[in-house]
N, C-alpha and C. Protein backbone atom coordinates (compact mmCIF):
# COMPACT_ATOMS: atom_id res chain seq x y z
N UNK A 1 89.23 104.96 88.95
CA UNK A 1 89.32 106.20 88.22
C UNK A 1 89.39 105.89 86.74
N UNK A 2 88.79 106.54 86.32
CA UNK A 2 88.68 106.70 84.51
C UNK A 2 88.79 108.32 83.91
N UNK A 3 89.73 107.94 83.13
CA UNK A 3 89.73 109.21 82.03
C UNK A 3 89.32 108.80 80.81
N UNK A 4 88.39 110.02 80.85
CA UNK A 4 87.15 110.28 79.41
C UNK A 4 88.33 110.87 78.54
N UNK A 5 87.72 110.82 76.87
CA UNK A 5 88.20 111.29 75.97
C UNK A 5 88.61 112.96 76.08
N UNK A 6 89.79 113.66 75.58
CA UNK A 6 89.90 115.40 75.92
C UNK A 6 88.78 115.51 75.39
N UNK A 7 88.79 116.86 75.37
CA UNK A 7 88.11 117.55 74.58
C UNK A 7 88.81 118.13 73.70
N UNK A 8 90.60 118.63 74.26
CA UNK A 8 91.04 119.38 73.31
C UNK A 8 92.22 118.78 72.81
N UNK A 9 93.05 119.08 72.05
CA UNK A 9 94.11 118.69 71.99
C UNK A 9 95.38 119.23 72.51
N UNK A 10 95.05 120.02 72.68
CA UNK A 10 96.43 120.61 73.37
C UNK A 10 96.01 120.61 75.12
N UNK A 11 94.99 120.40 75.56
CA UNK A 11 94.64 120.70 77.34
C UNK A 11 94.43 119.13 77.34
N UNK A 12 94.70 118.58 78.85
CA UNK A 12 94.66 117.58 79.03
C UNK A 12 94.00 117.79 80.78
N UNK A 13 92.74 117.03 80.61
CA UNK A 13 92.04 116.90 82.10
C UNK A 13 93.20 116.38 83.20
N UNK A 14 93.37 116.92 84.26
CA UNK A 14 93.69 116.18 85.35
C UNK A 14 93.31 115.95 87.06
N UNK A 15 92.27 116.85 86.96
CA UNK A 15 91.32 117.18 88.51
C UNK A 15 90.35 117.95 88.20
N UNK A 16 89.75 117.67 89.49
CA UNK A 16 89.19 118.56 89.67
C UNK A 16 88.96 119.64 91.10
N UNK A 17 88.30 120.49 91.17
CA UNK A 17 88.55 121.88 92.47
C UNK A 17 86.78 121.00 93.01
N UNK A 18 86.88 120.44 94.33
CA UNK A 18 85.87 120.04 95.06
C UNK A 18 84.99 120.21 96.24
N UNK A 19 86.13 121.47 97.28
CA UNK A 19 85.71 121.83 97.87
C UNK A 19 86.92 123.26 98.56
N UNK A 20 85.99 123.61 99.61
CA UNK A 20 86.90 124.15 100.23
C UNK A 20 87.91 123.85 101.28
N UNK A 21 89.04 124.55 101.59
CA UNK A 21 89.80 124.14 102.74
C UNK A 21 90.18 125.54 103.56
N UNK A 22 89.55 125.52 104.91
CA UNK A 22 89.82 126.53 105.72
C UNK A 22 89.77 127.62 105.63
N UNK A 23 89.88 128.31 106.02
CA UNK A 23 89.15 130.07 105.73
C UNK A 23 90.14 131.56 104.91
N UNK A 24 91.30 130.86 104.62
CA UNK A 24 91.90 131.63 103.63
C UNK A 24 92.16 131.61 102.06
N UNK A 25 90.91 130.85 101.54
CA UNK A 25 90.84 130.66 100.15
C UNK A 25 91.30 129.56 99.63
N UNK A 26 92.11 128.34 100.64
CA UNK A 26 92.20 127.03 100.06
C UNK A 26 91.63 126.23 99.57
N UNK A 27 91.79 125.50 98.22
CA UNK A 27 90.60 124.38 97.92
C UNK A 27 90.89 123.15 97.80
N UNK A 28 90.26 122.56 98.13
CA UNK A 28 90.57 120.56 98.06
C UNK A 28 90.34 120.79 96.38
N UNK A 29 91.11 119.62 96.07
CA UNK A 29 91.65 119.29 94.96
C UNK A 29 91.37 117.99 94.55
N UNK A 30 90.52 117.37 93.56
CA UNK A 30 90.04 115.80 93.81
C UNK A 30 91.63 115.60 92.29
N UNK A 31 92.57 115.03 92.43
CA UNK A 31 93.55 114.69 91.63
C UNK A 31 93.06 113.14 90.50
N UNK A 32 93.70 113.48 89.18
CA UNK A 32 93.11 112.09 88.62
C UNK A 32 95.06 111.70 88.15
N UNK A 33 95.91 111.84 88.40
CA UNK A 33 97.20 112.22 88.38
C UNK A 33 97.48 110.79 89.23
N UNK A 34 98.89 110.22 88.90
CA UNK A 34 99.32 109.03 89.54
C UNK A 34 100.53 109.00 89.98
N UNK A 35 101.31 109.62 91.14
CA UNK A 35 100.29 109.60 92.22
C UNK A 35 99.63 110.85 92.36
N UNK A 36 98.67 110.77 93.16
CA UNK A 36 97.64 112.14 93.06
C UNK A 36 98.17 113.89 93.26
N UNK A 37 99.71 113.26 94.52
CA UNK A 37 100.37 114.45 94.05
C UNK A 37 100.67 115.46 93.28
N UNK A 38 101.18 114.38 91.94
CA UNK A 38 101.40 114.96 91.69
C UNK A 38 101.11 116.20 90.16
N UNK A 39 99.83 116.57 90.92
CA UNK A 39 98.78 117.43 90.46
C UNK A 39 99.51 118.76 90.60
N UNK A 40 100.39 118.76 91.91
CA UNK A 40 101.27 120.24 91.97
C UNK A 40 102.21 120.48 91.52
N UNK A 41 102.84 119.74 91.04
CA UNK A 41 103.96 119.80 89.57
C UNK A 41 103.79 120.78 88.71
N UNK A 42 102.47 120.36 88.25
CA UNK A 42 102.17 121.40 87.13
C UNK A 42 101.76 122.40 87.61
N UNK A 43 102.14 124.00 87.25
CA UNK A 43 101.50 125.10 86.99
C UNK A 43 101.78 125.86 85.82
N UNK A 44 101.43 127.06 85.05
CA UNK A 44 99.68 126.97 86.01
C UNK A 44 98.70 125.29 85.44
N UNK A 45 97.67 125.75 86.47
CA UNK A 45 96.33 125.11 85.71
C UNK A 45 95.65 125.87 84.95
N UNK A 46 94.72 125.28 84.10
CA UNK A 46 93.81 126.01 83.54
C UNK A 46 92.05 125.29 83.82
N UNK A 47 91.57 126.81 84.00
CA UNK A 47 90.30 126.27 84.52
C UNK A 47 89.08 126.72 82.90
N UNK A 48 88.17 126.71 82.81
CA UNK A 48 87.02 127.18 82.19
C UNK A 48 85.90 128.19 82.85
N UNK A 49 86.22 129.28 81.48
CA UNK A 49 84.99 130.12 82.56
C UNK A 49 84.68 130.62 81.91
N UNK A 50 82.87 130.72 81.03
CA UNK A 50 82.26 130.98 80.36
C UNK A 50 82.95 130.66 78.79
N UNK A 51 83.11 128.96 78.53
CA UNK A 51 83.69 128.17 78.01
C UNK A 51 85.00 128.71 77.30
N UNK A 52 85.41 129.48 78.15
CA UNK A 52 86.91 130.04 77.48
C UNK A 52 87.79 129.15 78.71
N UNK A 53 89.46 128.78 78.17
CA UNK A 53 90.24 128.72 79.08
C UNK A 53 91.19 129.87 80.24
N UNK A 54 90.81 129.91 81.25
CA UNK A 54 92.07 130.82 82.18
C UNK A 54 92.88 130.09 83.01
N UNK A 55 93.80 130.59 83.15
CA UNK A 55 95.26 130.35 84.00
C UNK A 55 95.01 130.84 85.29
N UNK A 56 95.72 130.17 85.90
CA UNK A 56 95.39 129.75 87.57
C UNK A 56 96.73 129.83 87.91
N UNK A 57 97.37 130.72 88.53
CA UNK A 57 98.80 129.91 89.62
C UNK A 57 98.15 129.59 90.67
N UNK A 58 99.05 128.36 91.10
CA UNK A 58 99.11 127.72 92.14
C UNK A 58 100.36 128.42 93.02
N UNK A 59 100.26 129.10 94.43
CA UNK A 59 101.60 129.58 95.25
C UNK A 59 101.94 128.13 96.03
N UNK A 60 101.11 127.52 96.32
CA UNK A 60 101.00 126.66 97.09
C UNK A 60 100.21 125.70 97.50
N UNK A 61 100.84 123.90 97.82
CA UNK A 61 99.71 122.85 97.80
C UNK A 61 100.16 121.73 98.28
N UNK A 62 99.54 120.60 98.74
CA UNK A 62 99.84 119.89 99.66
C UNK A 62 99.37 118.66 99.66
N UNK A 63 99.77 117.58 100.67
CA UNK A 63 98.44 116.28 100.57
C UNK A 63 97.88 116.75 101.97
N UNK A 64 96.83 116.40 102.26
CA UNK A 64 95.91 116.71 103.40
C UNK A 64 95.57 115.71 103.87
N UNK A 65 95.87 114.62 104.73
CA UNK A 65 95.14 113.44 105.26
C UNK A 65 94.67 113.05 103.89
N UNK A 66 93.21 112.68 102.98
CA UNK A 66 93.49 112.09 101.82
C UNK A 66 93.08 112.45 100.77
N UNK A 67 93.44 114.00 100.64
CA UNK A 67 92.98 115.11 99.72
C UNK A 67 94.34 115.53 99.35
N UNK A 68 93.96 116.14 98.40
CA UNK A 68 95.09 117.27 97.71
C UNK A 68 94.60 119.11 98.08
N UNK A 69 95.53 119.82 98.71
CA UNK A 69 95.03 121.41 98.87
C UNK A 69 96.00 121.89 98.25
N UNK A 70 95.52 123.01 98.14
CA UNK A 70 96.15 124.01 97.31
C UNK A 70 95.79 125.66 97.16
N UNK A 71 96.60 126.47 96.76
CA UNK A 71 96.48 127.52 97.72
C UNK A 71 96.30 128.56 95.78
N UNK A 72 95.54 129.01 95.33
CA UNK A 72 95.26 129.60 93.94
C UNK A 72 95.67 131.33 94.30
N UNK A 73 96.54 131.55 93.48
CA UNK A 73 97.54 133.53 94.19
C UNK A 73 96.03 133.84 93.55
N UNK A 74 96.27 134.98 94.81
CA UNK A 74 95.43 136.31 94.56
C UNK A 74 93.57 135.95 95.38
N UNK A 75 94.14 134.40 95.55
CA UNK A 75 92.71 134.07 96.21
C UNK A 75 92.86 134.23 97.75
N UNK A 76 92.01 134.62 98.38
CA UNK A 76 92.75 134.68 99.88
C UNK A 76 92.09 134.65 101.18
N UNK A 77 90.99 134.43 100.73
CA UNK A 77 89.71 134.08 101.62
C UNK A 77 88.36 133.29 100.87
N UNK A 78 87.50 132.49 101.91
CA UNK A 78 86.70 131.73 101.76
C UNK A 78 85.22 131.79 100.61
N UNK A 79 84.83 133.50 100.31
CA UNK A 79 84.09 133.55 99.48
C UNK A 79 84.90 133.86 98.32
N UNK A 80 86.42 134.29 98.33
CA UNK A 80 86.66 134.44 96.69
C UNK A 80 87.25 132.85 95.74
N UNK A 81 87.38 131.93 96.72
CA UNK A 81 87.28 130.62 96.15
C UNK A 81 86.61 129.82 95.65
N UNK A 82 85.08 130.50 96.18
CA UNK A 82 83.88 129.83 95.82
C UNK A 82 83.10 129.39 94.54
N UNK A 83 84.01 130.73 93.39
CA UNK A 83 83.45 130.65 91.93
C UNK A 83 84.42 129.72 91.25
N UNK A 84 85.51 128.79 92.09
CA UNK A 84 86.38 128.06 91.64
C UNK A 84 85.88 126.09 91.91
N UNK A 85 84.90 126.00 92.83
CA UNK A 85 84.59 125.34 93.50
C UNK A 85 83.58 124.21 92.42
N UNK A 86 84.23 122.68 92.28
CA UNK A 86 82.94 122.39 90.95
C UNK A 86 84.48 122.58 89.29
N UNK A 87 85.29 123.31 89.61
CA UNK A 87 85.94 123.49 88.06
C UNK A 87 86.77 122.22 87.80
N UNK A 88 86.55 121.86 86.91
CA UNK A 88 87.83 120.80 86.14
C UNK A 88 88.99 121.54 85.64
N UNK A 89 89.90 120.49 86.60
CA UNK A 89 91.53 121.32 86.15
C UNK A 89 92.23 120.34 85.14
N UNK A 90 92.44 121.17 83.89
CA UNK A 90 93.53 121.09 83.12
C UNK A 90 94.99 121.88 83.02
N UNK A 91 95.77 121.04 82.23
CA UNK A 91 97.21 121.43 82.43
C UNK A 91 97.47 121.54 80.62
N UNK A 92 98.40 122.15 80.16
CA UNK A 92 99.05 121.86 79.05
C UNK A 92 99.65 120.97 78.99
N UNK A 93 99.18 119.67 77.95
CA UNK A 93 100.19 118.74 77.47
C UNK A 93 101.80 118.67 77.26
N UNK A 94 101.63 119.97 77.05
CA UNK A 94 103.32 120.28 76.63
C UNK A 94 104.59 120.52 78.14
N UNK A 95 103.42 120.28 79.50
CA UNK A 95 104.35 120.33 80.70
C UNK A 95 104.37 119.02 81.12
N UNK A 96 104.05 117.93 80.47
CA UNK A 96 104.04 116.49 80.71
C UNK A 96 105.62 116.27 80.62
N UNK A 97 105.90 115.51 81.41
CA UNK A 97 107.46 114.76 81.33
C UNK A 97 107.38 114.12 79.73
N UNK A 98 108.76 114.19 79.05
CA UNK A 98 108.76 113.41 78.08
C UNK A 98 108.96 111.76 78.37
N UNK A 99 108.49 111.18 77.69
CA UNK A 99 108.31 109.79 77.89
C UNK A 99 109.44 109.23 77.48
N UNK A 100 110.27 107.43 78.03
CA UNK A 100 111.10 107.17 76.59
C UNK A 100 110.41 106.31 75.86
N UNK A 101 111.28 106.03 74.58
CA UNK A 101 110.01 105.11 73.90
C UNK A 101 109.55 103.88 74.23
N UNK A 102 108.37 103.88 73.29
CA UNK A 102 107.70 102.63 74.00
C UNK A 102 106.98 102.40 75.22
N UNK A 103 106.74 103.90 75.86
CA UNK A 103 105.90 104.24 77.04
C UNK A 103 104.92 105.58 76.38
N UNK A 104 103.89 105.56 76.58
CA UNK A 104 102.73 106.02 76.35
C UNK A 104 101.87 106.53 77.69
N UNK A 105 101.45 107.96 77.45
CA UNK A 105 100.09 108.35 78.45
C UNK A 105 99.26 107.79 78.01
N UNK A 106 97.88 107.78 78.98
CA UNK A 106 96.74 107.02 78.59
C UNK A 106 96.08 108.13 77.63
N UNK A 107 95.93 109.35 77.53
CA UNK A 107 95.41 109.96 76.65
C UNK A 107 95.42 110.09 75.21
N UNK A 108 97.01 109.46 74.89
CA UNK A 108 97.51 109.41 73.61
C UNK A 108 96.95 108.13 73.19
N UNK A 109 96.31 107.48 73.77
CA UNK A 109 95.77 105.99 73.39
C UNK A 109 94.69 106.24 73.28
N UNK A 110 93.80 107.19 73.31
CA UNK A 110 92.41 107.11 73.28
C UNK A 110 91.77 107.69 71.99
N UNK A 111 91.47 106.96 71.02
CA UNK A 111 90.61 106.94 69.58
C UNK A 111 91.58 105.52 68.96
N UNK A 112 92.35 105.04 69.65
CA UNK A 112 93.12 104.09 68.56
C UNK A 112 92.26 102.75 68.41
N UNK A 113 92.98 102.27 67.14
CA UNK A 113 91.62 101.35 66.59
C UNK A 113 92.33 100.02 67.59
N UNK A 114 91.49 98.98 67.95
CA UNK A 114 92.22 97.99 68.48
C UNK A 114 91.93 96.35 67.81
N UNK A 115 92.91 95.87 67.48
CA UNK A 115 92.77 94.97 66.22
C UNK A 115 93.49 93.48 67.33
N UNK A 116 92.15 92.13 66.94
CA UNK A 116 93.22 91.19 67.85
C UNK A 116 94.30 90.64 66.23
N UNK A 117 94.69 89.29 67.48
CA UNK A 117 95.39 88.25 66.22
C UNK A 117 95.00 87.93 65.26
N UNK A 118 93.48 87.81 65.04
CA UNK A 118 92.75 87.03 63.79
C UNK A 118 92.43 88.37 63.18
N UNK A 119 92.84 89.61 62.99
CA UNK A 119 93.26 90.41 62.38
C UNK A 119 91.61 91.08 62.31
N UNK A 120 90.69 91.02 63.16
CA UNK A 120 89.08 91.64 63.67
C UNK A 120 89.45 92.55 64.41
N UNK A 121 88.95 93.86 64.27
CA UNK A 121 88.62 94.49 64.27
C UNK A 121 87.77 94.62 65.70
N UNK A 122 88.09 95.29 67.13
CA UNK A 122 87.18 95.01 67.85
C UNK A 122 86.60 96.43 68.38
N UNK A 123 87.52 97.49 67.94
CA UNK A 123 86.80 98.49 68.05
C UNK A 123 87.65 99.49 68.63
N UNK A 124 87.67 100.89 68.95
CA UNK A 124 88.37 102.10 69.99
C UNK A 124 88.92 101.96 71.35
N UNK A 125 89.68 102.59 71.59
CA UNK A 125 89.79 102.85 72.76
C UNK A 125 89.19 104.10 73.33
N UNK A 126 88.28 103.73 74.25
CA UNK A 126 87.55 104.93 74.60
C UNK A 126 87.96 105.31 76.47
N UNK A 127 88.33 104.86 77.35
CA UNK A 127 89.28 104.82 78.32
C UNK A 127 89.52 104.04 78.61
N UNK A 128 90.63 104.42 79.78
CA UNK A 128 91.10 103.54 80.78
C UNK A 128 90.71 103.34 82.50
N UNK A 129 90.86 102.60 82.51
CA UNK A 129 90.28 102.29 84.73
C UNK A 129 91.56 101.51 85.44
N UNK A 130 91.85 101.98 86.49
CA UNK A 130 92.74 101.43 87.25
C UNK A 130 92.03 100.12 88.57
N UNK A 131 92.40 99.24 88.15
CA UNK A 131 91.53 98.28 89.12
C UNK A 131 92.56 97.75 90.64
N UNK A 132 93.75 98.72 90.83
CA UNK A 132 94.76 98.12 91.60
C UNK A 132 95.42 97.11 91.17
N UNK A 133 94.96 95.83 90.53
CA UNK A 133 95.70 94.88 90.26
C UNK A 133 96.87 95.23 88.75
N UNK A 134 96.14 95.94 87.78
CA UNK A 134 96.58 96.16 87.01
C UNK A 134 95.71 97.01 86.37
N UNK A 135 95.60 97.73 85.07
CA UNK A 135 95.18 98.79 84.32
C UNK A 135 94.47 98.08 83.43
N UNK A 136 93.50 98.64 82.74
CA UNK A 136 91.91 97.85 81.64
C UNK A 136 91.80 99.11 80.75
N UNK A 137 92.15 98.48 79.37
CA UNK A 137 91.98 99.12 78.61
C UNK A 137 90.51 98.95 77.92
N UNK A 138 89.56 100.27 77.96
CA UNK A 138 88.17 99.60 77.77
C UNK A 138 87.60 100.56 76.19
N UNK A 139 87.18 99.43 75.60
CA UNK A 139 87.21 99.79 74.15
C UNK A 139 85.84 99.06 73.76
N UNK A 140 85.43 100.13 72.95
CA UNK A 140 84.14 100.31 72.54
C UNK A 140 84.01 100.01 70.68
N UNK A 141 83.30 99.08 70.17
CA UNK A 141 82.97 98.87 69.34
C UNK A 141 81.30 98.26 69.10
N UNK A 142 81.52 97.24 68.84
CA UNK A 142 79.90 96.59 68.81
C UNK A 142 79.70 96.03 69.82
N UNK A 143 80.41 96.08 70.80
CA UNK A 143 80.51 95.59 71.86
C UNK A 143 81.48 95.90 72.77
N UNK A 144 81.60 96.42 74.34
CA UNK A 144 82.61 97.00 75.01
C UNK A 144 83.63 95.83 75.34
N UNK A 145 84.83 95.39 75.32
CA UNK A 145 85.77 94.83 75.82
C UNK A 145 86.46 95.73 76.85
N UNK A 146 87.13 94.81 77.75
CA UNK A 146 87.30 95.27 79.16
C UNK A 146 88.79 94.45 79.30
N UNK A 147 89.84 94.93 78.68
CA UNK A 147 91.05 94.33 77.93
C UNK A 147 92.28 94.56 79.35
N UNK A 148 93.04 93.94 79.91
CA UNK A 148 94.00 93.92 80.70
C UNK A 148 95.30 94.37 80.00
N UNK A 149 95.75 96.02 80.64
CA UNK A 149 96.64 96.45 79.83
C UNK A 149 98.27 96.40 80.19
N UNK A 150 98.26 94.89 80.05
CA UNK A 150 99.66 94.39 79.86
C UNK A 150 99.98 93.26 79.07
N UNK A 151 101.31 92.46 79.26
CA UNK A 151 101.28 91.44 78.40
C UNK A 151 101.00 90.54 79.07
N UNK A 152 100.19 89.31 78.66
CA UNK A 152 100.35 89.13 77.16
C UNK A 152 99.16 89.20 76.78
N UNK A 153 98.32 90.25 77.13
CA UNK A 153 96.62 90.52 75.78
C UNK A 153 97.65 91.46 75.70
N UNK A 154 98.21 92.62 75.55
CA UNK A 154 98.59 93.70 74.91
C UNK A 154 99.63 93.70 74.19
N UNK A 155 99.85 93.09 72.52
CA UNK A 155 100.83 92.75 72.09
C UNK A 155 101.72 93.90 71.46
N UNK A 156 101.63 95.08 70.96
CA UNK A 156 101.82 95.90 70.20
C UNK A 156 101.21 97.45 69.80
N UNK A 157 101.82 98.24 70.09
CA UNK A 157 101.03 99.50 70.35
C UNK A 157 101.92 100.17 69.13
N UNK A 158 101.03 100.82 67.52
CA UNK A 158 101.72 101.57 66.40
C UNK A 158 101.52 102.52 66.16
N UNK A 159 101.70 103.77 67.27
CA UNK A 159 101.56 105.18 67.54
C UNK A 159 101.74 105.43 66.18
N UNK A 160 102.19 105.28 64.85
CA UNK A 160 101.95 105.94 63.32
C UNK A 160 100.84 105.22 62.88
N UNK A 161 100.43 104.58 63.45
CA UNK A 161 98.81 104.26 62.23
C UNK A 161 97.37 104.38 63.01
N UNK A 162 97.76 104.70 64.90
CA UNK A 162 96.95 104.63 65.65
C UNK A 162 96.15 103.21 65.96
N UNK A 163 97.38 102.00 65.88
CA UNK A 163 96.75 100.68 66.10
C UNK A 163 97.17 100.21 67.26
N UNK A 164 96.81 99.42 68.36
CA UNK A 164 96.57 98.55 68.89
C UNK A 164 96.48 96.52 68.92
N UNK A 165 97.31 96.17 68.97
CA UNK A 165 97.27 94.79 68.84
C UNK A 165 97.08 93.61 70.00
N UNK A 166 96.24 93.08 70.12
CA UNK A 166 96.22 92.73 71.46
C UNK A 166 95.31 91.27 71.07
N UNK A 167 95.84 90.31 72.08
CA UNK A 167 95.90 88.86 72.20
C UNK A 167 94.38 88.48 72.91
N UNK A 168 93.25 89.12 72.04
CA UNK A 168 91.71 88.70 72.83
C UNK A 168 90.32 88.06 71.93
N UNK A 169 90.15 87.65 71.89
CA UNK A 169 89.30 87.01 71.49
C UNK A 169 88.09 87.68 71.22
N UNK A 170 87.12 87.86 69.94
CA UNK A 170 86.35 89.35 69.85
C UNK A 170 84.83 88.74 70.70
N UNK A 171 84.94 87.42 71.36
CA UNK A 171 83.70 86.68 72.20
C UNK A 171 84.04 87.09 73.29
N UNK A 172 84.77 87.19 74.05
CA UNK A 172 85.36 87.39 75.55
C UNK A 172 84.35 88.35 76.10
């Protein structure tokens, strides 16, 4: 899984609506959330529709064997779910748990410049990918680096200047 750059600043991607579930307006839920759960935490969502944002309650939602469902009020059968089907769900940033310091979402990392030891310049952070073993911070300059986001390549993160410091070599 990879998360792309927002679009906005205040909405933050976290799923998407993929299919249907059963004949009273339920929809599978593809989650980008860790763990995928917990996608039902947040309400409402906000969906896009005719590039404006709307609000969505959720009454109700679930894991499904290896889906996420969820039950959208006021929806209540199989064709009025259908214009929901295909939408990317966002949440407001501002219902995110506060962090303590020195812990960071991956979204707040994405435009920062990333600088190694020999003080080069290697370029953005443009996302992240979860490989199971550990997390890759993948950053785009004149060349993509594919950076392991722990220590010791990840030396220093300066949320006031939007830098990045990290122990890699700009040949790697």
């Amino acid at each position: 899984m990879s998360l792309t750059p927002q679009e906005n600043n205040k909405k933050l991607l976290v799923g998407k609506i993929n299919g249907f579930f059963g004949l009273q307006g339920w929809v599978k839920v593809f989650s980008y959330t860790n763990p995928r759960a917990n996608i039902l935490n947040y309400s409402p969502w906000s969906i896009k529709v005719d590039g404006n944002f709307q609000s969505i309650d959720i009454t109700s939602g679930r894991e499904q064997s290896k889906t996420i469902v969820a039950h959208i009020k006021g929806i209540d059968n199989r064709e009025d779910s259908q214009k929901f089907i295909g939408q990317d769900i966002y949440i407001n940033k501002e219902q995110l748990p506060e962090l303590t310091q020195g812990e960071y979402y991956w979204h707040e990392l994405i435009g920062f410049d990333v600088i190694n030891k020999d003080e080069e310049r290697l370029g953005t952070v443009d996302y992240f990918v979860e490989t199971g073993a550990n997390d890759v911070l993948v950053v785009k300059g004149k060349k993509e680096y594919w950076i392991p986001y722990i220590e010791p390549f990840l030396v220093s993160i300066d949320s006031k200047n939007n830098k990045i410091l990290v122990d890699w070599d700009k040949d790697f």
